[in-house]
PDB file of N, CA and C in Angstrom:
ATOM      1  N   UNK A   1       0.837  -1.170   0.000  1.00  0.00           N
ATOM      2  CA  UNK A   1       0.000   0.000   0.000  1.00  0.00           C
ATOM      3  C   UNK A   1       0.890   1.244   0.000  1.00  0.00           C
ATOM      4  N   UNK A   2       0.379   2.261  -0.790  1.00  0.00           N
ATOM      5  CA  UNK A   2       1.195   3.250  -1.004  1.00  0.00           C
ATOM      6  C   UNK A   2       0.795   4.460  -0.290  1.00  0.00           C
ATOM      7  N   UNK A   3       1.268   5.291   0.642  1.00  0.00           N
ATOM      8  CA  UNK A   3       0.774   6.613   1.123  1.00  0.00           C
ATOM      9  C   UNK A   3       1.643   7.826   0.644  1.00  0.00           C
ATOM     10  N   UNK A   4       1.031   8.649  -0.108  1.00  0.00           N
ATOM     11  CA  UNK A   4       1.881   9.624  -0.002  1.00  0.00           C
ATOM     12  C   UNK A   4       3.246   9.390  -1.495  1.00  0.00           C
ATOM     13  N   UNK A   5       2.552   8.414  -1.955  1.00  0.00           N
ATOM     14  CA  UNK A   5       3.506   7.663  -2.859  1.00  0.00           C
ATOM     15  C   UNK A   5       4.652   7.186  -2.555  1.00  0.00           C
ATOM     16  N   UNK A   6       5.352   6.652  -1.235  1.00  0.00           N
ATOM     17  CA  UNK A   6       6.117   5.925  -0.492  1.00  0.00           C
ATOM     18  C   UNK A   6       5.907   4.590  -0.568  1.00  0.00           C
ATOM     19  N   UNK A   7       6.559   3.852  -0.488  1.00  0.00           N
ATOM     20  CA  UNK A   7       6.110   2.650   0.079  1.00  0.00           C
ATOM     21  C   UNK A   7       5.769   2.224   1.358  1.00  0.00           C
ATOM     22  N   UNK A   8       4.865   1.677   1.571  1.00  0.00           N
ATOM     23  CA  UNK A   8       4.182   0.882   3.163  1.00  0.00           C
ATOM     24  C   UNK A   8       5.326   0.346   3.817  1.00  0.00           C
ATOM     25  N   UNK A   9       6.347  -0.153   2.765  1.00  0.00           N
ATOM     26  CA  UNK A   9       7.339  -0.855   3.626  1.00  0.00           C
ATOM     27  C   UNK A   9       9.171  -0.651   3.990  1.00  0.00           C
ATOM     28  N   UNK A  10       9.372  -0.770   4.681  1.00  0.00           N
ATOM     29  CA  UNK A  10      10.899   0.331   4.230  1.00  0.00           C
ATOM     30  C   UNK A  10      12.000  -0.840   3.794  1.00  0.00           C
ATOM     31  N   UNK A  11      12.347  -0.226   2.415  1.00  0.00           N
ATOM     32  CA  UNK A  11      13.038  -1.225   1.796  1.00  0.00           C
ATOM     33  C   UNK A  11      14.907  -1.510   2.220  1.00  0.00           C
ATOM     34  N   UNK A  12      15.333  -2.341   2.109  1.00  0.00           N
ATOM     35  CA  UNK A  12      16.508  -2.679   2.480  1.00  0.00           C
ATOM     36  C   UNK A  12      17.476  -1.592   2.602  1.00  0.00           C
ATOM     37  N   UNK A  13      18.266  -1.843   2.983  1.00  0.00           N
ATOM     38  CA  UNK A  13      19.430  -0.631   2.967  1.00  0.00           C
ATOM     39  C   UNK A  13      20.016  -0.747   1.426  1.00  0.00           C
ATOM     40  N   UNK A  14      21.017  -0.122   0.714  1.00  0.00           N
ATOM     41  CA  UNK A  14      21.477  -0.629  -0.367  1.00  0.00           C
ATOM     42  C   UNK A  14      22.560  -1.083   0.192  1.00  0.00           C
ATOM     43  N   UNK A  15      22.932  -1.790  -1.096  1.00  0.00           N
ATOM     44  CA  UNK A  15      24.533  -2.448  -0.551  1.00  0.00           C
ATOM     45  C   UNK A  15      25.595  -1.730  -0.230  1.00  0.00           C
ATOM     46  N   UNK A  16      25.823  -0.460  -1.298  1.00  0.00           N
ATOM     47  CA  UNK A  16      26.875   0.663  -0.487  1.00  0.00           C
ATOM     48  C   UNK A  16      26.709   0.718   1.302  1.00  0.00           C
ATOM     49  N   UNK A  17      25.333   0.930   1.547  1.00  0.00           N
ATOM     50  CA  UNK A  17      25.436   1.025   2.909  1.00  0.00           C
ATOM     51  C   UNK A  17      26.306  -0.213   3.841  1.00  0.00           C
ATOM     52  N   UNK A  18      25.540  -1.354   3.501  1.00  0.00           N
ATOM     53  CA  UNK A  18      25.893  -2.559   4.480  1.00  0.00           C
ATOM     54  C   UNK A  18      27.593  -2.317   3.733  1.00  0.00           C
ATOM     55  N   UNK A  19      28.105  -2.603   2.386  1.00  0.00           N
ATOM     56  CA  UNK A  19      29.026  -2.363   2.243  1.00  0.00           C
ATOM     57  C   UNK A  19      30.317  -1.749   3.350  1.00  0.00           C
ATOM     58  N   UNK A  20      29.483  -0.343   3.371  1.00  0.00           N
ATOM     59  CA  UNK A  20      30.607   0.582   4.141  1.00  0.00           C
ATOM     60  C   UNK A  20      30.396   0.316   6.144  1.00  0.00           C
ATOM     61  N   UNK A  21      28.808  -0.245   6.472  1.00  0.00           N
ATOM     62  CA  UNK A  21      29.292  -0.652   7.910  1.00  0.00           C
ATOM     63  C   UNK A  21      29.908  -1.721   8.068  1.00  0.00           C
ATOM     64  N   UNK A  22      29.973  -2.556   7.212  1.00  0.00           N
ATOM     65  CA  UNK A  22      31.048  -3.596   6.969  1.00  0.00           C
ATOM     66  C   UNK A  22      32.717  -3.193   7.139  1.00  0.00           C
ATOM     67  N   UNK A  23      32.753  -2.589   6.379  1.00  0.00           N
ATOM     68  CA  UNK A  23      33.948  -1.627   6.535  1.00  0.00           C
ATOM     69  C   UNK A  23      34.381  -1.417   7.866  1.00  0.00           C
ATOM     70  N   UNK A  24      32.861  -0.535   8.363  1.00  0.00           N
ATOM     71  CA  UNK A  24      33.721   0.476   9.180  1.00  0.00           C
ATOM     72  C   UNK A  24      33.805  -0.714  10.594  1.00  0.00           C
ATOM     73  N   UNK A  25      33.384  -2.129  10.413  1.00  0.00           N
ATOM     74  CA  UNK A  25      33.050  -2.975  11.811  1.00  0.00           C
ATOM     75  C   UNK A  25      34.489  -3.582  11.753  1.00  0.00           C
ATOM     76  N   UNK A  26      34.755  -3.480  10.249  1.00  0.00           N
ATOM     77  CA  UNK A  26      36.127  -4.066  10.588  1.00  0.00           C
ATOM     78  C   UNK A  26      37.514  -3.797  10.936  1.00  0.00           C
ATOM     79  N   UNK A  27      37.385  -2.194  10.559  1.00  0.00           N
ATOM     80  CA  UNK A  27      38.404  -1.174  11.082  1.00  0.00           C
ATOM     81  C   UNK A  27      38.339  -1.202  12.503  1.00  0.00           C
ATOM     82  N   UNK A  28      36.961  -1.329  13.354  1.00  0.00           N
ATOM     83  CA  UNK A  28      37.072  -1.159  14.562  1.00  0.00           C
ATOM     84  C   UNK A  28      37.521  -2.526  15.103  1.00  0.00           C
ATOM     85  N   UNK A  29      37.387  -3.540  14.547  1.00  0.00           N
ATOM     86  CA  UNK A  29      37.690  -4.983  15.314  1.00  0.00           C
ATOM     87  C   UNK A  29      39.338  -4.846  14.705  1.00  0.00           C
ATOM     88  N   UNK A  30      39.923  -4.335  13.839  1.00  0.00           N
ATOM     89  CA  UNK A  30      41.061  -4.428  13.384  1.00  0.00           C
ATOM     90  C   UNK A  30      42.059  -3.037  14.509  1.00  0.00           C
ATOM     91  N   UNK A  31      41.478  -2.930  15.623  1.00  0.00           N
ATOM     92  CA  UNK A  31      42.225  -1.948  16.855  1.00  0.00           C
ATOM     93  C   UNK A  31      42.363  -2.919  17.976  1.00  0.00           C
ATOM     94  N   UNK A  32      43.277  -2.070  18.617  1.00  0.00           N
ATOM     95  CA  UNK A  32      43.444  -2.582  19.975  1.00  0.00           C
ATOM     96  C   UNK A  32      42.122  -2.967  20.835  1.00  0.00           C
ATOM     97  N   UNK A  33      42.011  -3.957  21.322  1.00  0.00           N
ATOM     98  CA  UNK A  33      40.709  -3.984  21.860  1.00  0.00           C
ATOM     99  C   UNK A  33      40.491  -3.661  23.506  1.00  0.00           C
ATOM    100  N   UNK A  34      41.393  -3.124  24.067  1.00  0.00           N
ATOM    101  CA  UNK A  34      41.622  -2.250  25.313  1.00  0.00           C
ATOM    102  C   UNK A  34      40.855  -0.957  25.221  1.00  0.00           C
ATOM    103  N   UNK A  35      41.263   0.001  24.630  1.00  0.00           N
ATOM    104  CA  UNK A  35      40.356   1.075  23.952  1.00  0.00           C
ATOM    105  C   UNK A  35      39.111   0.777  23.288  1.00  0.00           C
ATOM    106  N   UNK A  36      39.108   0.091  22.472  1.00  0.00           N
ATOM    107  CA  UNK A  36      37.469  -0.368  21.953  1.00  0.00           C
ATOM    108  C   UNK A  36      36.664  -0.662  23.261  1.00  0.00           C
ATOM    109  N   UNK A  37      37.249  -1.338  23.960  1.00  0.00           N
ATOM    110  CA  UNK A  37      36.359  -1.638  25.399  1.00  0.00           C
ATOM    111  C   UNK A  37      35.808  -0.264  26.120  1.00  0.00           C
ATOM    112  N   UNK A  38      37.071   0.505  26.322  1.00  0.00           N
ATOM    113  CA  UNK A  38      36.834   1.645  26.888  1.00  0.00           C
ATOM    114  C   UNK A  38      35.760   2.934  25.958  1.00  0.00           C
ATOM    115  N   UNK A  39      35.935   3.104  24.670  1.00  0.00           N
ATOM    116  CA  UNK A  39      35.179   3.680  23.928  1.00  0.00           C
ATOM    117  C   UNK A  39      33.223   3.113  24.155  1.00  0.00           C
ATOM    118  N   UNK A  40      33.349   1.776  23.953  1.00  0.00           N
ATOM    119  CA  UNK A  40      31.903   0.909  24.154  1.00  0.00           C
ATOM    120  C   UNK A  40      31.628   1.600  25.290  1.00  0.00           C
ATOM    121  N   UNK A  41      32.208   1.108  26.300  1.00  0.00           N
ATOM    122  CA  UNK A  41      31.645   1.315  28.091  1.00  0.00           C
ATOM    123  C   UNK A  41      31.214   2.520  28.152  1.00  0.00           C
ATOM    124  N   UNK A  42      32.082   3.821  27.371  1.00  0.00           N
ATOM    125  CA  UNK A  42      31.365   5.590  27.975  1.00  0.00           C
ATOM    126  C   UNK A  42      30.507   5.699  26.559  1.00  0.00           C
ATOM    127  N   UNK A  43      30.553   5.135  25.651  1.00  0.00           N
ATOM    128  CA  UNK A  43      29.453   5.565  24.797  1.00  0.00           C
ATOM    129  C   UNK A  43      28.062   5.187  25.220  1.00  0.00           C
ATOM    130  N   UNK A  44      28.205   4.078  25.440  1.00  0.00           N
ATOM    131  CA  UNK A  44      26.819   3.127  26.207  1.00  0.00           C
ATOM    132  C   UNK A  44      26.568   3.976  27.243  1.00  0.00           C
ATOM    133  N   UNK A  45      27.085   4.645  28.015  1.00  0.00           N
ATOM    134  CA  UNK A  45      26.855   5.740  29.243  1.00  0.00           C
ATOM    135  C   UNK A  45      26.188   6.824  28.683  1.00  0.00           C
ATOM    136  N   UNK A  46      26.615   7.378  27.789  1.00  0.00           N
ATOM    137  CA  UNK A  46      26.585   8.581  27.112  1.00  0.00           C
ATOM    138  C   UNK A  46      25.230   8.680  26.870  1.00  0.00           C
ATOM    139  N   UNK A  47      24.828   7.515  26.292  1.00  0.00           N
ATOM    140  CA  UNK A  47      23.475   7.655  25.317  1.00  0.00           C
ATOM    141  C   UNK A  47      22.492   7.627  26.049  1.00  0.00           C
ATOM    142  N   UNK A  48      22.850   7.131  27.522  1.00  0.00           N
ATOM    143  CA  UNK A  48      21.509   7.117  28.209  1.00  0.00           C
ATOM    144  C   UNK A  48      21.006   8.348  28.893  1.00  0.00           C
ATOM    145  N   UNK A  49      19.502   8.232  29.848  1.00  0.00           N
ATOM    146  CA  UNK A  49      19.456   9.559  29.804  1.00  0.00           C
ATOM    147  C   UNK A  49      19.637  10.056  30.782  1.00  0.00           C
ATOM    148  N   UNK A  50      20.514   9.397  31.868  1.00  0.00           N
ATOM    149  CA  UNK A  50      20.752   9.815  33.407  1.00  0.00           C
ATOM    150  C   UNK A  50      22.254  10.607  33.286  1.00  0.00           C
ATOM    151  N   UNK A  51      23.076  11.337  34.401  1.00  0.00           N
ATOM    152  CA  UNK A  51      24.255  12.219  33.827  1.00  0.00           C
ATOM    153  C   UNK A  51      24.873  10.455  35.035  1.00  0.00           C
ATOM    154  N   UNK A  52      26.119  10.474  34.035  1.00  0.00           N
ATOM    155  CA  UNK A  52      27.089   9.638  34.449  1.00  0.00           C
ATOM    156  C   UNK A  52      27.623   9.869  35.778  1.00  0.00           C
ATOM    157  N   UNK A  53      27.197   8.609  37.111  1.00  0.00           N
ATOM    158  CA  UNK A  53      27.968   8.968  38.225  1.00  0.00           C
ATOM    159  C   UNK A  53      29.239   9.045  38.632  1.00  0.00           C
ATOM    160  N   UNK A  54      29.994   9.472  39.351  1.00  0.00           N
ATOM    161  CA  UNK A  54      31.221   9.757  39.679  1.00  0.00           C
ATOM    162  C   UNK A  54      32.033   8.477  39.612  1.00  0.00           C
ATOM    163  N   UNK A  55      31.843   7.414  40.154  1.00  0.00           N
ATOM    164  CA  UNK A  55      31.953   6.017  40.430  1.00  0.00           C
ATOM    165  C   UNK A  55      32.476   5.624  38.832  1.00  0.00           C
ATOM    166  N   UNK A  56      31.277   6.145  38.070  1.00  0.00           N
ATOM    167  CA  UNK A  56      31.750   5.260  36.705  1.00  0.00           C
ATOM    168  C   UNK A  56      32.533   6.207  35.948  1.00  0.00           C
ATOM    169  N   UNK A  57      32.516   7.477  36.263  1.00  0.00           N
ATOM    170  CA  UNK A  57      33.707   7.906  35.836  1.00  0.00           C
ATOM    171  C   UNK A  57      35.464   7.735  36.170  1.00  0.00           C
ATOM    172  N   UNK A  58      35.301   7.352  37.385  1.00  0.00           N
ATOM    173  CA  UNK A  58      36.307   7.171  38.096  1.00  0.00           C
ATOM    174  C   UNK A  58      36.660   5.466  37.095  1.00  0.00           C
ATOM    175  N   UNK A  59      35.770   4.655  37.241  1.00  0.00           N
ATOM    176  CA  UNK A  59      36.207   3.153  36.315  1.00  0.00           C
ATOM    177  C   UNK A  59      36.928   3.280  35.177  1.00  0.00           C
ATOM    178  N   UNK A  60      35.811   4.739  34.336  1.00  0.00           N
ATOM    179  CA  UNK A  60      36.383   5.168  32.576  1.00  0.00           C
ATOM    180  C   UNK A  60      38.011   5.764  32.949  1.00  0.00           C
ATOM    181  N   UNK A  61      38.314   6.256  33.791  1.00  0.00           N
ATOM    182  CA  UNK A  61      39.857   6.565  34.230  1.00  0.00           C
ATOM    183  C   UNK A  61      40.593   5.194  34.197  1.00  0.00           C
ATOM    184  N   UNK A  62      40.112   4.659  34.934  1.00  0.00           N
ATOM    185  CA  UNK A  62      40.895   3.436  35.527  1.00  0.00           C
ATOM    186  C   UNK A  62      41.355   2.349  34.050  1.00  0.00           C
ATOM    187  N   UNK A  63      40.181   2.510  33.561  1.00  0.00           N
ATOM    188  CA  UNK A  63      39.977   1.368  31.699  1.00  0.00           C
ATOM    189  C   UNK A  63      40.929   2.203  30.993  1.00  0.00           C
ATOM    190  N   UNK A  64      40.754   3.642  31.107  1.00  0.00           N
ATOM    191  CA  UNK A  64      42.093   4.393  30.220  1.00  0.00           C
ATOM    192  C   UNK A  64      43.384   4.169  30.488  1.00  0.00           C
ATOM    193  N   UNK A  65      43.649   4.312  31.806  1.00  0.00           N
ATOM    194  CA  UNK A  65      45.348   4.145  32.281  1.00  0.00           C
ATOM    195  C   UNK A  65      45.230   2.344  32.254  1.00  0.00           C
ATOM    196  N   UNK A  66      44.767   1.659  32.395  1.00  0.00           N
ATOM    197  CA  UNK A  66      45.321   0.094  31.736  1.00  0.00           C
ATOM    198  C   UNK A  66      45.457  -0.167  30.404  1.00  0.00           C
ATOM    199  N   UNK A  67      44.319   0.557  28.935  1.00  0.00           N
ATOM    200  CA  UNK A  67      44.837   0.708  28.111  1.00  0.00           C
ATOM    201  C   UNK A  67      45.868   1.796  27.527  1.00  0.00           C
ATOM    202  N   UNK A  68      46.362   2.707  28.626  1.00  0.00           N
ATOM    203  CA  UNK A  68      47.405   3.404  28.152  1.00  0.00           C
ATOM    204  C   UNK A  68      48.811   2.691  28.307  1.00  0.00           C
ATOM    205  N   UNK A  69      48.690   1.770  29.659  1.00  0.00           N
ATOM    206  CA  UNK A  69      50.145   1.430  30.030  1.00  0.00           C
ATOM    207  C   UNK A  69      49.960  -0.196  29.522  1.00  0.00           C
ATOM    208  N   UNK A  70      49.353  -0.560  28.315  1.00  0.00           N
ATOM    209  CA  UNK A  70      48.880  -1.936  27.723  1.00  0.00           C
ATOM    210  C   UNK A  70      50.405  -1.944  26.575  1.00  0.00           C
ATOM    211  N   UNK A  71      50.570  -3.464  26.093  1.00  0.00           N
ATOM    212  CA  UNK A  71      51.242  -3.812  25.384  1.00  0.00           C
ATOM    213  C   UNK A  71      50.732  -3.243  23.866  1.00  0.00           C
ATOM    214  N   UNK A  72      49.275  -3.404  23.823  1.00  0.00           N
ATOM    215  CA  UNK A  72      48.791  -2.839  22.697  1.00  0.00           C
ATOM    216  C   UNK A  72      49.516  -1.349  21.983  1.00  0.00           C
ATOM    217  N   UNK A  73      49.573  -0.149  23.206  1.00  0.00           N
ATOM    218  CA  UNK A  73      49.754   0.744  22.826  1.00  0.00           C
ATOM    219  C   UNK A  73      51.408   0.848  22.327  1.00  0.00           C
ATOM    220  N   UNK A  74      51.645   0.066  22.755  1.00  0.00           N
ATOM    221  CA  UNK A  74      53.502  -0.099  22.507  1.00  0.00           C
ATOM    222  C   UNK A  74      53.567  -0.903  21.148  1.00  0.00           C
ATOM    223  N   UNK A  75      52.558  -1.673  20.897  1.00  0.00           N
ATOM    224  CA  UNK A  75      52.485  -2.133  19.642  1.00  0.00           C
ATOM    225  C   UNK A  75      52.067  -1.407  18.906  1.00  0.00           C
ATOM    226  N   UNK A  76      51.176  -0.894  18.848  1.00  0.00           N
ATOM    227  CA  UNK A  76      50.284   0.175  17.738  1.00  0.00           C
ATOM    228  C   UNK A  76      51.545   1.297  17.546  1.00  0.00           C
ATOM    229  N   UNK A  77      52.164   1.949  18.657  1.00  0.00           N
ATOM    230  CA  UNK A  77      53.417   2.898  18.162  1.00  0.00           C
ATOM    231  C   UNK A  77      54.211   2.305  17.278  1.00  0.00           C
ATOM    232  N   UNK A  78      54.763   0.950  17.441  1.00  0.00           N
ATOM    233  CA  UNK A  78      55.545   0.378  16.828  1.00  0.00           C
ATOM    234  C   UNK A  78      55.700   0.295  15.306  1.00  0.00           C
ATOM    235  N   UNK A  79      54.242  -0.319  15.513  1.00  0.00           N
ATOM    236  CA  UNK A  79      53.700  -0.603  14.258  1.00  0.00           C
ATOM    237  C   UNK A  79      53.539   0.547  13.550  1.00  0.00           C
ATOM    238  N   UNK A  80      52.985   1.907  13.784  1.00  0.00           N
ATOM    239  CA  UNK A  80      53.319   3.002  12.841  1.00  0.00           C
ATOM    240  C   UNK A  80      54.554   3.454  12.616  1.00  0.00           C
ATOM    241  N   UNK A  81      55.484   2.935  13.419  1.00  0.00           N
ATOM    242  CA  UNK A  81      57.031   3.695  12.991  1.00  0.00           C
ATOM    243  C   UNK A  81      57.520   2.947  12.086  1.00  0.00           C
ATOM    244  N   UNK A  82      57.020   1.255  12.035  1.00  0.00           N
ATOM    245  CA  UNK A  82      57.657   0.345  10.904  1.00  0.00           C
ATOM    246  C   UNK A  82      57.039  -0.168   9.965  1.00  0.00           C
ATOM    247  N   UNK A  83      55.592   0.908   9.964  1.00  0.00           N
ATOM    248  CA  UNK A  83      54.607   1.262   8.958  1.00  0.00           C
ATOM    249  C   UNK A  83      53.954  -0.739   8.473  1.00  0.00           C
ATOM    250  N   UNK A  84      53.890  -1.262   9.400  1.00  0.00           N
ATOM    251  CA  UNK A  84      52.863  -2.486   9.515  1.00  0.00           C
ATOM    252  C   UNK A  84      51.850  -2.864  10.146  1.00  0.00           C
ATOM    253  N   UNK A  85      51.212  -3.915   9.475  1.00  0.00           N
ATOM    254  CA  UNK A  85      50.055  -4.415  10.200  1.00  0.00           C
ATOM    255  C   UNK A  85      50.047  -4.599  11.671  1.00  0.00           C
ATOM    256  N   UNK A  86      49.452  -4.171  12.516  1.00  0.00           N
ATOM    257  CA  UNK A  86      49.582  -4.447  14.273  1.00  0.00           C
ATOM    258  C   UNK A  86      49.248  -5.766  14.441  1.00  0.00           C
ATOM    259  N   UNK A  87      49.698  -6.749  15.578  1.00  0.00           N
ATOM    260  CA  UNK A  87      49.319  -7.522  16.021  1.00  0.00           C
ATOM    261  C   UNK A  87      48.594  -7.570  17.628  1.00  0.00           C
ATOM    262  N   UNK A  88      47.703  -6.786  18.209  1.00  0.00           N
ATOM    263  CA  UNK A  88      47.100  -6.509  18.967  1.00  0.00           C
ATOM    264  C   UNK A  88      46.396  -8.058  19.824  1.00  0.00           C
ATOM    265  N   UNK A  89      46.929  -8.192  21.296  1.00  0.00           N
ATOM    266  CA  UNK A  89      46.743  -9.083  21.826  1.00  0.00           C
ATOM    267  C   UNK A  89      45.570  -9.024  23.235  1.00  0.00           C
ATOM    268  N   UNK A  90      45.716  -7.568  23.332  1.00  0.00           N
ATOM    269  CA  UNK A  90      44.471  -7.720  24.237  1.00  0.00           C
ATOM    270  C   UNK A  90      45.091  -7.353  25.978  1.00  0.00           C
ATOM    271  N   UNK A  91      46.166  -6.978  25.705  1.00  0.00           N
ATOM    272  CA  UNK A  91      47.147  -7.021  26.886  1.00  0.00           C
ATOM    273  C   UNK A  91      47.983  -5.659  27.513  1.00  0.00           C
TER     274      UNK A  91
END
């Protein structure tokens, strides 16, 4: 049924789309996953609609300085100075 000359039904995404979140899921799984953790945890905070308590800000500190002083980040430097693929362990 047509309203408005739309369709009743909402049609697929196109493939460019899924294409490029494809993309972009794999750039993010292709990072350190110390930071990805930490990015997830305050975004998921963010979006909701209460203001973030002190407590969990104090955690988002705590998730930063373990992925700052992580093997990851010593790898990821590395890896841009000898312009290669990272091998990111989670550590």
């Amino acid at each position: 049924m047509l309203c408005c000359g739309a369709p009743a039904r909402t049609p697929s995404p196109p493939v460019s789309t899924l294409n490029a979140s494809d993309a972009l899921a794999e750039e993010i799984a292709n990072n350190a996953p110390l930071p990805v953790q930490v990015a997830k945890t305050i975004i998921n905070h963010i979006l909701g609609d209460e203001p973030i308590p002190m407590e969990d800000q104090e955690l988002f500190a705590r998730m930063r300085d373990t992925a700052a002083a992580s093997h990851d980040l010593r790898e990821g430097r590395q890896t841009f100075l000898e312009n290669r693929k990272a091998h990111f362990t989670g550590c």
